[in-house]
PDB file of N, CA and C in Angstrom:
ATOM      1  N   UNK A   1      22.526 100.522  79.104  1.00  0.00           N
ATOM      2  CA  UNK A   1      23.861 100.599  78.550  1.00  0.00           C
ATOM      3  C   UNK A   1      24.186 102.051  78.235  1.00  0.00           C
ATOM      4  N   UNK A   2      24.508 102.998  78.938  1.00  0.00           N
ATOM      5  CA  UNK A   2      24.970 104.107  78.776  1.00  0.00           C
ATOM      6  C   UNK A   2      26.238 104.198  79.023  1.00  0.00           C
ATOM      7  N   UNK A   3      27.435 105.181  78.375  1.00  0.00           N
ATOM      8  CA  UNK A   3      28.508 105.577  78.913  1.00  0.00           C
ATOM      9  C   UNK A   3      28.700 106.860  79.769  1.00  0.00           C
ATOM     10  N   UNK A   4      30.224 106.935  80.120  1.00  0.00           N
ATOM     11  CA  UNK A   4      30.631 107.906  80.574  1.00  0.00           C
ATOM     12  C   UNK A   4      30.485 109.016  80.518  1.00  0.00           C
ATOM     13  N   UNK A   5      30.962 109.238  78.590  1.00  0.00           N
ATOM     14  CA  UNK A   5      31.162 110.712  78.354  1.00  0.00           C
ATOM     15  C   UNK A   5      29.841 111.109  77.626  1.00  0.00           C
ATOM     16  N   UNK A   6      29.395 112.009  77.501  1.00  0.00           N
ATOM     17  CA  UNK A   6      27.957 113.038  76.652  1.00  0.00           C
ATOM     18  C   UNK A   6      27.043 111.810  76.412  1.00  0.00           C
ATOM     19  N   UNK A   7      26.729 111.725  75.082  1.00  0.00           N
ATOM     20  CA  UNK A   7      25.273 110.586  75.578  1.00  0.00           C
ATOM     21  C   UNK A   7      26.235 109.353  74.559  1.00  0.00           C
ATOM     22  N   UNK A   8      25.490 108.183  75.531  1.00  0.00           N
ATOM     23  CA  UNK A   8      25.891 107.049  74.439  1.00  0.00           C
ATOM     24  C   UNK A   8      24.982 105.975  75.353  1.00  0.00           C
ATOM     25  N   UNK A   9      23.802 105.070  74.558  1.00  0.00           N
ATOM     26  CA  UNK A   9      23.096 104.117  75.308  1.00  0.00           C
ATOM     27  C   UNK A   9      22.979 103.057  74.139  1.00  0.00           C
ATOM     28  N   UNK A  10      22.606 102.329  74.985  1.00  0.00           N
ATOM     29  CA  UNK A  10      22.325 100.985  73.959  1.00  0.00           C
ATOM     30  C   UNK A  10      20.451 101.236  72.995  1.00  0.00           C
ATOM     31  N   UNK A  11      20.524 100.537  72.008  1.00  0.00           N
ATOM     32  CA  UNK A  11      19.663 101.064  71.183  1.00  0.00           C
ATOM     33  C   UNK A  11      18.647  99.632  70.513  1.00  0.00           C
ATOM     34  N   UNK A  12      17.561  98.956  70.919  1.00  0.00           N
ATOM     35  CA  UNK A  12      17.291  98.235  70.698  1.00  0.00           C
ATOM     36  C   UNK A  12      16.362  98.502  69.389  1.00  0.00           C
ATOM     37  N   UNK A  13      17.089  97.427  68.244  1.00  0.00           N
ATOM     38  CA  UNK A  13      16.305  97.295  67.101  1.00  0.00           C
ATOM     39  C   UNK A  13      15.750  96.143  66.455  1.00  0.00           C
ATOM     40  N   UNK A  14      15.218  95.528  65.782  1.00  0.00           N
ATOM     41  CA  UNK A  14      14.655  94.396  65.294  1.00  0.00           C
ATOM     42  C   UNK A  14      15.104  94.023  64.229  1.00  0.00           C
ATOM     43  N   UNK A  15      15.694  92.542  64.128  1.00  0.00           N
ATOM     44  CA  UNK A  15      16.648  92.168  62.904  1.00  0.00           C
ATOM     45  C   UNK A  15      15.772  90.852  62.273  1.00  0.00           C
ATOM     46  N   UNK A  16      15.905  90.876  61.004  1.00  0.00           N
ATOM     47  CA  UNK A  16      15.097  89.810  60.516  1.00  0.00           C
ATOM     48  C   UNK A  16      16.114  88.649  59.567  1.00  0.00           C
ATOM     49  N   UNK A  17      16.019  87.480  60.444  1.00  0.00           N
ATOM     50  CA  UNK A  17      17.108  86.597  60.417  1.00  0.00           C
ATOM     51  C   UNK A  17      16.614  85.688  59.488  1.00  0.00           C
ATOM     52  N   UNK A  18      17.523  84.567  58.326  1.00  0.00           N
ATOM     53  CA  UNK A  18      16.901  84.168  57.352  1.00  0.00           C
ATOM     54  C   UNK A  18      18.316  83.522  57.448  1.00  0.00           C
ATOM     55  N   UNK A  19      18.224  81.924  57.278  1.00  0.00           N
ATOM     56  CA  UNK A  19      18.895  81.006  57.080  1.00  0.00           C
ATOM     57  C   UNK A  19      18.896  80.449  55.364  1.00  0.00           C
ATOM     58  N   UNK A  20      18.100  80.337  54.678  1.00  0.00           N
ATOM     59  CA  UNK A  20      18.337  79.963  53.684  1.00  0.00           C
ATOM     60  C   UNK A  20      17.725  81.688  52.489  1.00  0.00           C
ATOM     61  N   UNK A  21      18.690  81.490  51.026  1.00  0.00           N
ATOM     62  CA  UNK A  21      17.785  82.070  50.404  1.00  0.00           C
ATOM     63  C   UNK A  21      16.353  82.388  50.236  1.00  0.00           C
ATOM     64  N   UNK A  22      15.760  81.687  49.792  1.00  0.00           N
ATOM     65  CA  UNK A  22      13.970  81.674  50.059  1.00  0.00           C
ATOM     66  C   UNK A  22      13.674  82.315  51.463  1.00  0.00           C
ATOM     67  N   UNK A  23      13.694  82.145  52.259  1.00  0.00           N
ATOM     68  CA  UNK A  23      13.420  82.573  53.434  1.00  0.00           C
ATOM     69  C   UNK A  23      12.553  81.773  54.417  1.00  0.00           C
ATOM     70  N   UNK A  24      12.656  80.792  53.873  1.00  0.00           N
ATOM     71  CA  UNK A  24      11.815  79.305  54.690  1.00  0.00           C
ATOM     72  C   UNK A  24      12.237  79.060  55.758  1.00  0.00           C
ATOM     73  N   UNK A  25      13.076  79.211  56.621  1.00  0.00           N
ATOM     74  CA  UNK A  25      13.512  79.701  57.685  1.00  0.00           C
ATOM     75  C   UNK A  25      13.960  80.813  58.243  1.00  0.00           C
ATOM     76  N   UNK A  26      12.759  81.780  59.153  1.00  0.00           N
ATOM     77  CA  UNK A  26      13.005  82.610  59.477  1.00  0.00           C
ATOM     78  C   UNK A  26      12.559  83.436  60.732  1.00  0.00           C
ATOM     79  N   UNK A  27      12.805  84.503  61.106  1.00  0.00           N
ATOM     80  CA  UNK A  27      12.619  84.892  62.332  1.00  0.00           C
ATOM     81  C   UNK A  27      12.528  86.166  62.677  1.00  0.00           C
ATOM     82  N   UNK A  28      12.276  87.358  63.621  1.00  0.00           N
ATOM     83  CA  UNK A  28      12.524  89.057  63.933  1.00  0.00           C
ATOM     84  C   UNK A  28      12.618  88.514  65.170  1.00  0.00           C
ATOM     85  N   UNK A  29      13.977  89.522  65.491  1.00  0.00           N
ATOM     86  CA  UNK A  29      14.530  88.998  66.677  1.00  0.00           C
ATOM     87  C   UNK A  29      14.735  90.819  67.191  1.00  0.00           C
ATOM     88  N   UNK A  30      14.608  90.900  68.437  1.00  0.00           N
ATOM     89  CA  UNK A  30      15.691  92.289  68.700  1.00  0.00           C
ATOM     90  C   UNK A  30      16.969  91.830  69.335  1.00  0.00           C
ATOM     91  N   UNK A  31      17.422  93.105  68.910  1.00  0.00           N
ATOM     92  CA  UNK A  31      18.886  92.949  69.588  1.00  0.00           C
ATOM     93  C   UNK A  31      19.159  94.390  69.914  1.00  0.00           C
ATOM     94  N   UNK A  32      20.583  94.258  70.473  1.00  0.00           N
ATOM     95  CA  UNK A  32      21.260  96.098  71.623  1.00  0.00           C
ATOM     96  C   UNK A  32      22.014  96.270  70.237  1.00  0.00           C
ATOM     97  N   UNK A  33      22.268  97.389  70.230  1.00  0.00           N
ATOM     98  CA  UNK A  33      23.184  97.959  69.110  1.00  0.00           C
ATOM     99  C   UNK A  33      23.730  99.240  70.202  1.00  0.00           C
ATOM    100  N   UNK A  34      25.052  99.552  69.916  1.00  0.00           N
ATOM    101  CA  UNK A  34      25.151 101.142  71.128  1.00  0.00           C
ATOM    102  C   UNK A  34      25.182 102.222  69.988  1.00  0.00           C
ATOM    103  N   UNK A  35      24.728 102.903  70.446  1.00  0.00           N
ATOM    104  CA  UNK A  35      24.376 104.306  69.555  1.00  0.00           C
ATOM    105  C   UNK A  35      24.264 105.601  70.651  1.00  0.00           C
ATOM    106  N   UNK A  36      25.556 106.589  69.723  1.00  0.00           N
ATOM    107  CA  UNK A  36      25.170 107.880  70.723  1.00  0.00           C
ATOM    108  C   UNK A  36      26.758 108.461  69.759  1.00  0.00           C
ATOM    109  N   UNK A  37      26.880 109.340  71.331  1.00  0.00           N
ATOM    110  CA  UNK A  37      27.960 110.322  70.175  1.00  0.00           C
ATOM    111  C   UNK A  37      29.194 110.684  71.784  1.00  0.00           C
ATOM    112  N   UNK A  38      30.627 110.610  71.729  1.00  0.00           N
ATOM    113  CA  UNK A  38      31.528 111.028  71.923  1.00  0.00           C
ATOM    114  C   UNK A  38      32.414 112.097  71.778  1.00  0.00           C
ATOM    115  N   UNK A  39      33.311 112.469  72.764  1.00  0.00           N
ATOM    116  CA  UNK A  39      33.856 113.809  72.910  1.00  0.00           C
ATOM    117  C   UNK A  39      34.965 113.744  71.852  1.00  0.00           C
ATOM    118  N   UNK A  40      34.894 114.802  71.179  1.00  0.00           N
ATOM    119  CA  UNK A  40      36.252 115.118  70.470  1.00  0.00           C
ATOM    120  C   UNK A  40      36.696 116.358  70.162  1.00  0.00           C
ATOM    121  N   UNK A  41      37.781 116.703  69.324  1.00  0.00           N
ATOM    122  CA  UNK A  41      38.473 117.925  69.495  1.00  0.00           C
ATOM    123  C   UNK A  41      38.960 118.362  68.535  1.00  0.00           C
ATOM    124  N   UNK A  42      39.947 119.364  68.185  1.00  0.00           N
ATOM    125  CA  UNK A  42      40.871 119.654  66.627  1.00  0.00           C
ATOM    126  C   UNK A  42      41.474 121.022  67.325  1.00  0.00           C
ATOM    127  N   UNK A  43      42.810 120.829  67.170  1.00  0.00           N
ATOM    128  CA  UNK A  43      43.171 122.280  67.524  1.00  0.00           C
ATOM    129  C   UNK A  43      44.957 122.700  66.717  1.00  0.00           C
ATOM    130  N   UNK A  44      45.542 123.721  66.486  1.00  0.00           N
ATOM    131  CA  UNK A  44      46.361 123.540  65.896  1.00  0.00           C
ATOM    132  C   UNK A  44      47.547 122.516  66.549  1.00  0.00           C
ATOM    133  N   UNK A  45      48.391 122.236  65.265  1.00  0.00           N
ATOM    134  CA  UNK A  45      49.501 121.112  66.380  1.00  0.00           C
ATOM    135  C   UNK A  45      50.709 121.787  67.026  1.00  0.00           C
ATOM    136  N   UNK A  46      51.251 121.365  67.724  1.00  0.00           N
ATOM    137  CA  UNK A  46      52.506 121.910  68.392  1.00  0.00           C
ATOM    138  C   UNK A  46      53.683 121.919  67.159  1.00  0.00           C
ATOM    139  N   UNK A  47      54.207 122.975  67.813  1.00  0.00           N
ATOM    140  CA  UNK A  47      55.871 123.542  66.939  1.00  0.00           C
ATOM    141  C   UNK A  47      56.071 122.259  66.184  1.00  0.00           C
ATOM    142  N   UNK A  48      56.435 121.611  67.641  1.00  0.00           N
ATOM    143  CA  UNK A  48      57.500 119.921  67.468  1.00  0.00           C
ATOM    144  C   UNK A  48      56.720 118.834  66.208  1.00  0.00           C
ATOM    145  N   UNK A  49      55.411 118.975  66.143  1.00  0.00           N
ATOM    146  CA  UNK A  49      54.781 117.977  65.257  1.00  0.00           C
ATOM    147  C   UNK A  49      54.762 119.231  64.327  1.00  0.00           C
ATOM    148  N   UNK A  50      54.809 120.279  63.922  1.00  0.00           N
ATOM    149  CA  UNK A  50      54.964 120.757  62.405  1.00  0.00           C
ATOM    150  C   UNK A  50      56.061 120.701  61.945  1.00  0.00           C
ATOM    151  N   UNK A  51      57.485 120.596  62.844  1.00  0.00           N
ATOM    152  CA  UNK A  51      58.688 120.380  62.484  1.00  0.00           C
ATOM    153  C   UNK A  51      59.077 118.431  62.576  1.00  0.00           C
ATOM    154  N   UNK A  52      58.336 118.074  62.818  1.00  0.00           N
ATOM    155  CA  UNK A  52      58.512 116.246  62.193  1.00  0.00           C
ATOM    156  C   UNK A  52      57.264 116.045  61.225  1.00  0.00           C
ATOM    157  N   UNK A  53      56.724 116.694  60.673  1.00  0.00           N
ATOM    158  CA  UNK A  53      55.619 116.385  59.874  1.00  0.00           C
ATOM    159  C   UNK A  53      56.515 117.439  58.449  1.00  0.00           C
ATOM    160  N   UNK A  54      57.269 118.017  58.602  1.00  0.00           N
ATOM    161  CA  UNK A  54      57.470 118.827  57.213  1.00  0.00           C
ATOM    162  C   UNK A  54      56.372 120.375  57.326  1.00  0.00           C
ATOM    163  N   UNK A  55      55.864 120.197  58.474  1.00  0.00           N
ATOM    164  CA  UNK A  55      54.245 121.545  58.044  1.00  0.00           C
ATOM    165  C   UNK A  55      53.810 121.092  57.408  1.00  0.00           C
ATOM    166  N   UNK A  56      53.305 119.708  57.391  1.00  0.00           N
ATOM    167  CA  UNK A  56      52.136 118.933  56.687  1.00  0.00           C
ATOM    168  C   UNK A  56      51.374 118.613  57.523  1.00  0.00           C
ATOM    169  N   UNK A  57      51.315 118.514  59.102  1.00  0.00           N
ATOM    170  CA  UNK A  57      50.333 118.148  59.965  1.00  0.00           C
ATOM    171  C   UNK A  57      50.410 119.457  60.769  1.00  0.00           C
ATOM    172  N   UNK A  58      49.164 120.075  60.263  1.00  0.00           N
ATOM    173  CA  UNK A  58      48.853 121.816  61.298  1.00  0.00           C
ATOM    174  C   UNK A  58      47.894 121.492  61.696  1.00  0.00           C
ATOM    175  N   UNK A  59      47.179 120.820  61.840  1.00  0.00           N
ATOM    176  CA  UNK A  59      45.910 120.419  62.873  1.00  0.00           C
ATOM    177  C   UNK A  59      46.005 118.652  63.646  1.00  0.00           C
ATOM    178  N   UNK A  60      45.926 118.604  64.769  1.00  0.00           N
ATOM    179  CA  UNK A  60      45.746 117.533  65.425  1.00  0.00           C
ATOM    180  C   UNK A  60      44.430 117.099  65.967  1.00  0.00           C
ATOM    181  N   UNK A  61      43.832 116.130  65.931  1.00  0.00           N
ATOM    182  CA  UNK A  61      42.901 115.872  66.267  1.00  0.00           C
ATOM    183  C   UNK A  61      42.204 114.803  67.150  1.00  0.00           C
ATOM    184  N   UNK A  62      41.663 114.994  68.332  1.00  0.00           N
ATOM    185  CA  UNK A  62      41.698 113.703  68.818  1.00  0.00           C
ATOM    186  C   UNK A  62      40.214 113.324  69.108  1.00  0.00           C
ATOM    187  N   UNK A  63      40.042 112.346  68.955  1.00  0.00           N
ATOM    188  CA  UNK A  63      38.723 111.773  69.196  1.00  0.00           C
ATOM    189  C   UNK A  63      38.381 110.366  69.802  1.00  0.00           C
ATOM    190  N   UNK A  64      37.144 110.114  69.924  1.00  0.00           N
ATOM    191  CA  UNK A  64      36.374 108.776  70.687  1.00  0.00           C
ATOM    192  C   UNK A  64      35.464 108.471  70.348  1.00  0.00           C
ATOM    193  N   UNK A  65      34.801 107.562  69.832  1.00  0.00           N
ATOM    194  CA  UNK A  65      33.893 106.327  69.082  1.00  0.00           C
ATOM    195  C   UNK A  65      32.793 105.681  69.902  1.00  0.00           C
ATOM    196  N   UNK A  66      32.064 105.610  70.013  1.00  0.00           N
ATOM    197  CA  UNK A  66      30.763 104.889  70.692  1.00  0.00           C
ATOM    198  C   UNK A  66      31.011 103.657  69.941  1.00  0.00           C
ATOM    199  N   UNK A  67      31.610 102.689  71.286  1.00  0.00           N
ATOM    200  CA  UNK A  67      31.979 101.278  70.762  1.00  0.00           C
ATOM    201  C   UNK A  67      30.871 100.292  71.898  1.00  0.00           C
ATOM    202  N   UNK A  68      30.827  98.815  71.147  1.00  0.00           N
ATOM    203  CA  UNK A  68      30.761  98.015  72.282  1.00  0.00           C
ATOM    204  C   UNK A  68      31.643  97.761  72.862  1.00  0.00           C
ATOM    205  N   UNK A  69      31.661  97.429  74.483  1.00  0.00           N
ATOM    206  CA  UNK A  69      32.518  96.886  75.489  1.00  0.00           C
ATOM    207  C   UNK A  69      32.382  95.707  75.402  1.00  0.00           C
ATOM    208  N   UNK A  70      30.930  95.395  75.909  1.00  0.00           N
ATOM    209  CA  UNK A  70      31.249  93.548  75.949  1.00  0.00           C
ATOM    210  C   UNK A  70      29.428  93.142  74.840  1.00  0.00           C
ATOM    211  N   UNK A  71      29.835  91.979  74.828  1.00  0.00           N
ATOM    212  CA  UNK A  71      28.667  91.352  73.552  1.00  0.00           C
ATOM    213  C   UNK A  71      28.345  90.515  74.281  1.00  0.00           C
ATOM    214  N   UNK A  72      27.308  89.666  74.311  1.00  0.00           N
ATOM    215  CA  UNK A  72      26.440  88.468  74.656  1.00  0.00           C
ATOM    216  C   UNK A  72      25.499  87.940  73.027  1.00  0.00           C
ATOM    217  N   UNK A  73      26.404  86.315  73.437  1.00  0.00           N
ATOM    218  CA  UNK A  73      25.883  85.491  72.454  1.00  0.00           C
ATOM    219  C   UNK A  73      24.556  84.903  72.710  1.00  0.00           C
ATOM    220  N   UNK A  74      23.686  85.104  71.623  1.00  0.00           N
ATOM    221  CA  UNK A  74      22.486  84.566  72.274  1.00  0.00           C
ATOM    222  C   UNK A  74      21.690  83.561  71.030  1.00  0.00           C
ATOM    223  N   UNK A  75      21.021  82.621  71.709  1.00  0.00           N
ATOM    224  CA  UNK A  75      20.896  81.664  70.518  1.00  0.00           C
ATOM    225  C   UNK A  75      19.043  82.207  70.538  1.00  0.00           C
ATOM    226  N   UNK A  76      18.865  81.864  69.026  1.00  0.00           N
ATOM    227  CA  UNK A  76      17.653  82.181  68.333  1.00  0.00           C
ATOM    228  C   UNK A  76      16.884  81.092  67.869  1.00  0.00           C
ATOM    229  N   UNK A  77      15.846  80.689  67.681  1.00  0.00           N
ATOM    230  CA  UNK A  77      15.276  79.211  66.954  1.00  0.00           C
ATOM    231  C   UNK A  77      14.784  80.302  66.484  1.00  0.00           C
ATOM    232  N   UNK A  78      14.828  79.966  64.985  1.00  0.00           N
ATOM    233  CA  UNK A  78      14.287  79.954  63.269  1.00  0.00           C
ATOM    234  C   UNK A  78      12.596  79.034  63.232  1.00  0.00           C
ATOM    235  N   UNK A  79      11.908  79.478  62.615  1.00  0.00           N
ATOM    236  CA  UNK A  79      11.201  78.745  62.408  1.00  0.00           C
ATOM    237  C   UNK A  79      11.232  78.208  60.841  1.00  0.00           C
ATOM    238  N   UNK A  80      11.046  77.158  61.060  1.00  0.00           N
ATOM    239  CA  UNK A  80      10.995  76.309  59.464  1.00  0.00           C
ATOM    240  C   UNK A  80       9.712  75.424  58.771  1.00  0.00           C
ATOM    241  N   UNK A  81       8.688  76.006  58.866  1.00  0.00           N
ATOM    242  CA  UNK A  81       7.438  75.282  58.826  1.00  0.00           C
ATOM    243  C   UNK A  81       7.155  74.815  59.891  1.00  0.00           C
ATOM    244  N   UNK A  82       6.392  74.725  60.080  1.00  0.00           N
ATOM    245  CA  UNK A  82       4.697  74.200  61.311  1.00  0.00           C
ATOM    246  C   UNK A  82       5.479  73.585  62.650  1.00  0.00           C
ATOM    247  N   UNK A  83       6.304  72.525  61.816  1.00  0.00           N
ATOM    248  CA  UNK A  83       7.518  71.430  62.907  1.00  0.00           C
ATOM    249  C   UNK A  83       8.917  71.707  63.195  1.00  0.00           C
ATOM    250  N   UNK A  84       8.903  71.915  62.677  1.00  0.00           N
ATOM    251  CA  UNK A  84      11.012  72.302  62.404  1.00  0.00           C
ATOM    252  C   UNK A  84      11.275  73.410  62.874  1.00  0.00           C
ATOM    253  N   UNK A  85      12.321  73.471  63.684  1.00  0.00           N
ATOM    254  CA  UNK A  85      12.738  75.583  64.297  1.00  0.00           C
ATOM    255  C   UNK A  85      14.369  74.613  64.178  1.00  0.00           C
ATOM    256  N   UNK A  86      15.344  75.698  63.858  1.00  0.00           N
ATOM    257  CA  UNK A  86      16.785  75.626  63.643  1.00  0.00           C
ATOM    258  C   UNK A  86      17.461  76.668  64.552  1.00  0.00           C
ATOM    259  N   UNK A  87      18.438  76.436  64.564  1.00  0.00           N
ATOM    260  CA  UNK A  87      18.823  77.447  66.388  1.00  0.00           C
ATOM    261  C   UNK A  87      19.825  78.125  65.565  1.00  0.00           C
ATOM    262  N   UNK A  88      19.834  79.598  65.832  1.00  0.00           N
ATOM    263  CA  UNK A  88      20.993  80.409  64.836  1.00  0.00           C
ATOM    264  C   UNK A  88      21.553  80.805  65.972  1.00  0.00           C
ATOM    265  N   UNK A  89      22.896  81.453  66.264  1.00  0.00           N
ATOM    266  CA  UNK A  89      23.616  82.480  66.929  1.00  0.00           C
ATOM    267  C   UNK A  89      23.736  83.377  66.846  1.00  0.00           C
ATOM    268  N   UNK A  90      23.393  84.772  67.642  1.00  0.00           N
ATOM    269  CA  UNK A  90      23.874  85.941  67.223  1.00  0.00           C
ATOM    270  C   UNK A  90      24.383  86.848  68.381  1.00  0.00           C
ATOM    271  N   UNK A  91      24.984  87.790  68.391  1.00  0.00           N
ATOM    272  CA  UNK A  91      25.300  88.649  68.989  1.00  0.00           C
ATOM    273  C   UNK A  91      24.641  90.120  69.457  1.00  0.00           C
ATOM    274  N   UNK A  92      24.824  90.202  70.825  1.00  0.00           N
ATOM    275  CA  UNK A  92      24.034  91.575  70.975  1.00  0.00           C
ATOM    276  C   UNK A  92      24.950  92.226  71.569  1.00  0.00           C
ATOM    277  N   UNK A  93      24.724  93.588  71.753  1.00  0.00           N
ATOM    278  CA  UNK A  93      25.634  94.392  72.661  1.00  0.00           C
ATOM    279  C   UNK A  93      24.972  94.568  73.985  1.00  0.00           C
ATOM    280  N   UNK A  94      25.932  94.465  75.253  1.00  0.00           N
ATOM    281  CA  UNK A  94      25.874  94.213  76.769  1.00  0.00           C
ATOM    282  C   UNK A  94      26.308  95.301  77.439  1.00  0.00           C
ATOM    283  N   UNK A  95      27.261  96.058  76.530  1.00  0.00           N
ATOM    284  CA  UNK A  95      27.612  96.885  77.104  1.00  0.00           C
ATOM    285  C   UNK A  95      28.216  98.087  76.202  1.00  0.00           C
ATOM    286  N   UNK A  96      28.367  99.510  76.677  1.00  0.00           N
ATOM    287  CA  UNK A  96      28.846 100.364  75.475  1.00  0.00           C
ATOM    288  C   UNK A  96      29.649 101.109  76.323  1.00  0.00           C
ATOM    289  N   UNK A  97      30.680 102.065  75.489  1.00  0.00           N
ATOM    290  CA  UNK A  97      31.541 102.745  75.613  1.00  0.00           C
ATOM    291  C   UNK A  97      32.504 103.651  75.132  1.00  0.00           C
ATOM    292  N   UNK A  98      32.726 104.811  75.540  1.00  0.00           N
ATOM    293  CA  UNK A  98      33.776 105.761  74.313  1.00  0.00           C
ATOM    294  C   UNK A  98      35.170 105.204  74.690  1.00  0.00           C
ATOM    295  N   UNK A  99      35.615 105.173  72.966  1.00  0.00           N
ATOM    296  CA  UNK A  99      36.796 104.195  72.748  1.00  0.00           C
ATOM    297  C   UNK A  99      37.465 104.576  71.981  1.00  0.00           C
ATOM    298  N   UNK A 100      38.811 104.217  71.203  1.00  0.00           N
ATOM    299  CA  UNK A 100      39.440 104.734  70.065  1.00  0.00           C
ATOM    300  C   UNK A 100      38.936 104.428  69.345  1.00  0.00           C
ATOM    301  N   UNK A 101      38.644 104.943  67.995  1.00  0.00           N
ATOM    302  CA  UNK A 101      37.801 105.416  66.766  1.00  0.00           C
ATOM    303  C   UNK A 101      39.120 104.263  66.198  1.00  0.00           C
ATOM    304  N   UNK A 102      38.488 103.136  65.482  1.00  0.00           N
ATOM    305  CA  UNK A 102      38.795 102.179  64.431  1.00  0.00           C
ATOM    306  C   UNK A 102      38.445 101.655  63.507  1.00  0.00           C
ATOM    307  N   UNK A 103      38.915 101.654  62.190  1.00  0.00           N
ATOM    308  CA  UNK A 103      38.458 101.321  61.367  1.00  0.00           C
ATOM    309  C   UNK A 103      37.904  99.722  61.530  1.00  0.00           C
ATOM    310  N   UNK A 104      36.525  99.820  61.197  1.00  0.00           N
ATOM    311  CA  UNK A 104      35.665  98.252  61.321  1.00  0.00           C
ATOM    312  C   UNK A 104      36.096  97.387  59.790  1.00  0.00           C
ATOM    313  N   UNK A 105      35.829  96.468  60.205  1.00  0.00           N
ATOM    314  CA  UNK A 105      35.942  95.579  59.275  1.00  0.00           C
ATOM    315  C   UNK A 105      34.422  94.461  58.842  1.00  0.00           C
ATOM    316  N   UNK A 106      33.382  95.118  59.638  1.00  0.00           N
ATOM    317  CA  UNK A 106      32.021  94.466  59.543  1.00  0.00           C
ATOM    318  C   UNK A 106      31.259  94.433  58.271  1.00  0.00           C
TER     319      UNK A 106
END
């Protein structure tokens, strides 16, 4: 999972999944996470945006985010004592990419 621009690859880490408080069901799973870094810039702004900003916007800035593209759902069995495994869902990243920089809500 690499992108386009400067470096950006997928980054496999190990998550430790737990269905109940206690932790009587549980699991270490890996998963993709994308991790890396994107092109960006800052330079002063044009005439036209200091004269619709008041000369409150003298620098413009543009940038790009190391996002996922696409995710894959993948199911997990939990173990729950000796007999019992419980199937959780989770998500991994499939694919990565430089993107507009957005505020997450995760």
């Amino acid at each position: 999972m690499i992108c386009e621009r400067w470096s950006l690859e997928g980054q496999a880490f190990n998550v430790t999944l737990k269905r109940d408080p206690g932790g009587s069901c549980h699991r270490t799973h890996t998963i993709q996470a994308c991790v890396g870094y994107c092109e960006s810039s800052a330079f002063p702004s044009k005439f036209s945006v200091l004269l619709a900003s008041h000369y409150q916007h003298n620098i413009t800035s543009v940038s790009q985010c190391c996002t996922i593209s696409k995710m894959q759902k993948v199911k997990v069995q939990l173990r729950c004592g000796a007999s019992w495994h419980e199937t959780m869902e989770l998500f991994t990243a499939k694919a990565c990419q430089c993107d507009m920089c957005r505020l997450s809500r995760y």
